[in-house]
Protein backbone atom coordinates (compact mmCIF):
# COMPACT_ATOMS: atom_id res chain seq x y z
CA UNK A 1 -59.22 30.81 40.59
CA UNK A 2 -58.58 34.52 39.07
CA UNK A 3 -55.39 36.12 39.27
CA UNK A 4 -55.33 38.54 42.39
CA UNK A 5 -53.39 41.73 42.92
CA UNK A 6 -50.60 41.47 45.88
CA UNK A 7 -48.92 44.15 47.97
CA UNK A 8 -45.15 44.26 46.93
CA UNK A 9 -43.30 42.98 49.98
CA UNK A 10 -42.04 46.32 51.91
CA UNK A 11 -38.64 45.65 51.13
CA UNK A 12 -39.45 46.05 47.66
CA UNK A 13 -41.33 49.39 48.61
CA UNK A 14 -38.56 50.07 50.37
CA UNK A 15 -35.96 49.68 47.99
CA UNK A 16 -38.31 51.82 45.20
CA UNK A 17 -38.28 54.80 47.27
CA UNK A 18 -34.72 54.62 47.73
CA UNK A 19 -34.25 54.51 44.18
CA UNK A 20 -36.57 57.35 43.61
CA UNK A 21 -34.64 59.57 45.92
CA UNK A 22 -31.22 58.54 44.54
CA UNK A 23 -32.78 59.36 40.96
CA UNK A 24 -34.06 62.54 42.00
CA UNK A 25 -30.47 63.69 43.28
CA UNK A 26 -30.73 63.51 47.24
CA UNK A 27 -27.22 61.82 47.01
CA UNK A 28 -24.62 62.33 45.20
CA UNK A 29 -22.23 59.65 43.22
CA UNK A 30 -20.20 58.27 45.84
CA UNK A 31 -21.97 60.02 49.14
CA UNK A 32 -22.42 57.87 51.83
CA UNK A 33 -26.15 57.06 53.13
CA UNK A 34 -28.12 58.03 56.31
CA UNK A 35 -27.90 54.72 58.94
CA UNK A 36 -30.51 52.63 59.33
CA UNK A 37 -31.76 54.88 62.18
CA UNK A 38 -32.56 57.70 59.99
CA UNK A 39 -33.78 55.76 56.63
CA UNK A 40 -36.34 53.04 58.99
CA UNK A 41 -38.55 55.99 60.23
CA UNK A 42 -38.32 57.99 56.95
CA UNK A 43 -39.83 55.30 55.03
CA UNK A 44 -42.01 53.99 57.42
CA UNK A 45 -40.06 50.95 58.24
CA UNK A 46 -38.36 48.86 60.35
CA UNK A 47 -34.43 48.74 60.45
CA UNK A 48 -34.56 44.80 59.27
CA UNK A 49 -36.59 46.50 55.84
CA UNK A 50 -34.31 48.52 55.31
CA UNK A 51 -31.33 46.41 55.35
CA UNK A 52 -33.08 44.47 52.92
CA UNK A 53 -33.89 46.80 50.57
CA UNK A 54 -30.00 48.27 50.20
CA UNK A 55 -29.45 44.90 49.83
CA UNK A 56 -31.76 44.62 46.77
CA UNK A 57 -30.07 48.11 45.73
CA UNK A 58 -26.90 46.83 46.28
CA UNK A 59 -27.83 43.52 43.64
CA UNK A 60 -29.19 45.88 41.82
CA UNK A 61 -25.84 48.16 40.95
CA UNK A 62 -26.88 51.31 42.72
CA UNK A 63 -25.38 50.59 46.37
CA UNK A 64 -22.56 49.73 47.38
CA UNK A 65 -22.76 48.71 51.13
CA UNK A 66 -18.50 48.78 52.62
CA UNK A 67 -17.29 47.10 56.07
CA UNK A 68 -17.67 49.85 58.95
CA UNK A 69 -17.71 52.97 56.47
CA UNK A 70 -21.67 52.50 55.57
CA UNK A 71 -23.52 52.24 52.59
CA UNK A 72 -22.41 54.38 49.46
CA UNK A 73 -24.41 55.30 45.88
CA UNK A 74 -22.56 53.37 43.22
CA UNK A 75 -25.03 54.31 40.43
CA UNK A 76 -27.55 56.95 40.36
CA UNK A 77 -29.87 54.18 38.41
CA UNK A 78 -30.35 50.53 37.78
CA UNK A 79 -28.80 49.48 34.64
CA UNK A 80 -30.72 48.62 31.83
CA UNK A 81 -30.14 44.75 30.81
CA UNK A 82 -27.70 45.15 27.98
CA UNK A 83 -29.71 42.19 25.53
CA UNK A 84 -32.95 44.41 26.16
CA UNK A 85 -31.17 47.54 25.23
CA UNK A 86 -29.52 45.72 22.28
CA UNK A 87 -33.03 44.91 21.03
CA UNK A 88 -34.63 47.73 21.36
CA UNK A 89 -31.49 49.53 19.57
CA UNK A 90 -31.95 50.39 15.91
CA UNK A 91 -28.75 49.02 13.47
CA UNK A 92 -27.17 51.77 12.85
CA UNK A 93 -26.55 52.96 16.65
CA UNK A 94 -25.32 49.19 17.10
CA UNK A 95 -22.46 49.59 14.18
CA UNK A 96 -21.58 53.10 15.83
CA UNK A 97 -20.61 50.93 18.87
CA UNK A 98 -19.17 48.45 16.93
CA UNK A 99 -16.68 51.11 15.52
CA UNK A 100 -15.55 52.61 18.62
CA UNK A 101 -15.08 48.64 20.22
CA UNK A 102 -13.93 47.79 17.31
CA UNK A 103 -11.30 50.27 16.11
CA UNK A 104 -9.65 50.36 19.55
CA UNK A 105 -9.49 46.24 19.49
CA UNK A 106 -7.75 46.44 16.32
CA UNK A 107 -5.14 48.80 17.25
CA UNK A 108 -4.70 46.62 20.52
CA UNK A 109 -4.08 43.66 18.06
CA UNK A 110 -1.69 44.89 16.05
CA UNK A 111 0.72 45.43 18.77
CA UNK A 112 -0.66 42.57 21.00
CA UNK A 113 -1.29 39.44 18.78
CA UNK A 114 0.44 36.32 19.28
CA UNK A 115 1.78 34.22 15.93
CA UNK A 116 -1.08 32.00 16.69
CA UNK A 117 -3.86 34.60 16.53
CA UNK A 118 -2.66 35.86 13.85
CA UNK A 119 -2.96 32.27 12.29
CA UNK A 120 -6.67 32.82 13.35
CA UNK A 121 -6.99 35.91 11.58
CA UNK A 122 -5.50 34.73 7.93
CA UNK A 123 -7.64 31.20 8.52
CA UNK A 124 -11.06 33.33 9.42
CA UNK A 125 -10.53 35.40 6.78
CA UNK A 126 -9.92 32.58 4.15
CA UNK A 127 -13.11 31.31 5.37
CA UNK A 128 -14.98 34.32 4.70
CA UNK A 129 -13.85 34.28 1.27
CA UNK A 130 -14.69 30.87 0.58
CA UNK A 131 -18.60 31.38 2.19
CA UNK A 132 -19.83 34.32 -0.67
CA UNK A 133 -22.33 32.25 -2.43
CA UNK A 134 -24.20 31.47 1.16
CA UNK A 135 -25.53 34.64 2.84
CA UNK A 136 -26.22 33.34 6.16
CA UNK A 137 -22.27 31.32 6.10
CA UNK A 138 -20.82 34.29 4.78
CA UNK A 139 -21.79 36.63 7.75
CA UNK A 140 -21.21 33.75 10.11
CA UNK A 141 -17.40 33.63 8.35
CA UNK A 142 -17.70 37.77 8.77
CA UNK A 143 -18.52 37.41 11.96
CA UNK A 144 -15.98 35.13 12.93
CA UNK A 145 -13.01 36.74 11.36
CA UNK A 146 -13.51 39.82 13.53
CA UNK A 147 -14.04 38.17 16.62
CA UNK A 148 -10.39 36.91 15.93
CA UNK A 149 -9.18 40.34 15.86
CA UNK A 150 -10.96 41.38 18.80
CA UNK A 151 -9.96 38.16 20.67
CA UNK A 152 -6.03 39.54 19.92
CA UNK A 153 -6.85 42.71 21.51
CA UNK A 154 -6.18 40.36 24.70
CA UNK A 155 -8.88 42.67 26.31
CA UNK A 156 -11.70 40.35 27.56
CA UNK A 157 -14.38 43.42 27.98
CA UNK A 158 -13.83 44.04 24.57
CA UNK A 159 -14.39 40.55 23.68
CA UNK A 160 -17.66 40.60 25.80
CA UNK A 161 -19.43 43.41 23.98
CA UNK A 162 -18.44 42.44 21.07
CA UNK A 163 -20.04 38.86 21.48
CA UNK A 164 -22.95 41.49 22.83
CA UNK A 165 -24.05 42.88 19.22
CA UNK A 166 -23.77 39.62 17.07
CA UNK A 167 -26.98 38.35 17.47
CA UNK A 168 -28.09 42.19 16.35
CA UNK A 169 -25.54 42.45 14.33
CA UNK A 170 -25.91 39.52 12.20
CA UNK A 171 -29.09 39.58 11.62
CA UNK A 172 -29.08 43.06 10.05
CA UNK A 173 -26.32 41.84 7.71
CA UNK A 174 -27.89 38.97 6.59
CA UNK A 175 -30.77 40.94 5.79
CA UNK A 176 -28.54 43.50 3.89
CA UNK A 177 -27.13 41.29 1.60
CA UNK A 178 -30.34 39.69 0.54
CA UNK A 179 -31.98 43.04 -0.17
CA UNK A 180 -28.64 43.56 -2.11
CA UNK A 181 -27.56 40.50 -4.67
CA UNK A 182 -25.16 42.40 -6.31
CA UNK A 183 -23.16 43.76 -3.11
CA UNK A 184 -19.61 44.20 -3.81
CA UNK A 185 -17.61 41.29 -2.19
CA UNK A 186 -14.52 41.35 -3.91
CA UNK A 187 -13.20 45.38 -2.62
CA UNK A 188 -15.59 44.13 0.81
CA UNK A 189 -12.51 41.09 0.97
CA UNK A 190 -9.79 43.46 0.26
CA UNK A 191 -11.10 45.49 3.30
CA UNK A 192 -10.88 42.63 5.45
CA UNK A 193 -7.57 41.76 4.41
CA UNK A 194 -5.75 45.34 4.29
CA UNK A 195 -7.02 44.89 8.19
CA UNK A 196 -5.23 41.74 8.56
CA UNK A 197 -2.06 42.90 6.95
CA UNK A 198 -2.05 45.54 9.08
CA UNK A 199 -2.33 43.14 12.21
CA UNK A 200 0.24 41.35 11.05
CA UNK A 201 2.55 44.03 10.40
CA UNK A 202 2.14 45.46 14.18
CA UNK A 203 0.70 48.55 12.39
CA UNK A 204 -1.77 49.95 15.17
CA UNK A 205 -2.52 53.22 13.79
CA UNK A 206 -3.32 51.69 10.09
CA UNK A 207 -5.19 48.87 11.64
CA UNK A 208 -7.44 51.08 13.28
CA UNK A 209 -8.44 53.48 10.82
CA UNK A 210 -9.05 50.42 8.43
CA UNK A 211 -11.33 49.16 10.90
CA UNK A 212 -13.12 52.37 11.27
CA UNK A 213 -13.63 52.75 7.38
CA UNK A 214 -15.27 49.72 7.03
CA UNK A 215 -17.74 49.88 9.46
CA UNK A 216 -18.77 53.35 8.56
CA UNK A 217 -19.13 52.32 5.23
CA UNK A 218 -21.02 49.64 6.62
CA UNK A 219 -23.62 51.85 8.43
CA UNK A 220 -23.66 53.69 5.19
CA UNK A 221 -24.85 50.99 3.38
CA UNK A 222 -27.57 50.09 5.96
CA UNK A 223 -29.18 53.69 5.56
């Protein structure tokens, strides 16, 4: 039998038209809604609809629904799914990130790591160095030694979006270094290890503008 079209369930209508008006400004960051009273008849509802729909909204990021004070804007829109955005973002926007994550993780683990991270560090970076020959082992090596450092920032948000851009990430590298046979691993390695030096030498400052370097002359070489 043919696909046929459905009516949206009025929640969902519901919870669409709230959006639009919290989009278009109605409420402030933080303001507190009308009561169910007020919103049912606006929107053509019943009081049950509308309970669902903040619910959706409140799944959803936007609303934050509190215990005898009422229902509050949390967000003025839904957030984007961050793999979707990822995807659709071109390299070069995706190392910017990188540098402003990753910068502030390495001055965090210079004054953070533990003796055992920094055993990480040294043994992920040995591993790089080993993988130069493969390109796809090398960047998984790359990719592992600065997920060390980031993992001895003892910040797990950072550690999320980092873990965030590797798939996009990786796959621009790998793609770099086979347009470019001749790229220059040995003063790429000293890079990596300056870093970890500084890391171990509870050098913050140094750690972070060596992290910063690299990256942006790693978005220079993808341009």
């Amino acid at each position: 039998m043919p696909a046929q079209v459905r009516r949206a369930p009025l929640a969902d209508q519901a919870a669409e038209l709230l959006l639009d008006r919290v989009r278009a400004g109605e409420w402030r960051l933080g303001q507190r809604l009308p009561g169910e009273t007020t919103l049912a008849p606006q929107l053509g509802v019943g009081r049950s609809t509308v309970r669902e729909a903040i619910r959706q909204l409140a799944g959803r990021g936007v609303l934050s629904s509190r215990q005898g004070a009422g229902v509050f804007v949390t967000a003025l829109d839904v957030r984007e799914d961050w793999d979707l955005v990822l995807r659709r973002a071109d390299i070069v926007t995706v190392i910017e990130a990188r540098t402003a994550i990753e910068a502030e993780a390495a001055a965090l683990a210079a004054e953070r790591r533990t003796p055992t991270e920094l055993r990480a560090i040294r043994r992920a970076l040995a591993d790089r160095a080993e993988r130069r020959t493969d390109v796809e082992a090398h960047v998984d090596a790359d990719m592992a030694f600065h997920r060390a450092v980031v993992v001895a920032a003892h910040n797990p948000v950072l550690v999320e979006l980092f873990d965030g851009f590797v798939p996009r990430s990786r796959a621009a590298m790998v793609e770099m270094l086979r347009l470019h046979p001749a790229f220059d691993h040995a003063t790429d390695h000293e890079a990596h290890d300056l870093l970890a030096r500084a890391i171990a030498d509870h050098d913050p400052g140094t750690a972070a503008r060596l992290s910063r370097t690299h990256l942006t002359s790693l978005k220079e070489s993808l341009t």
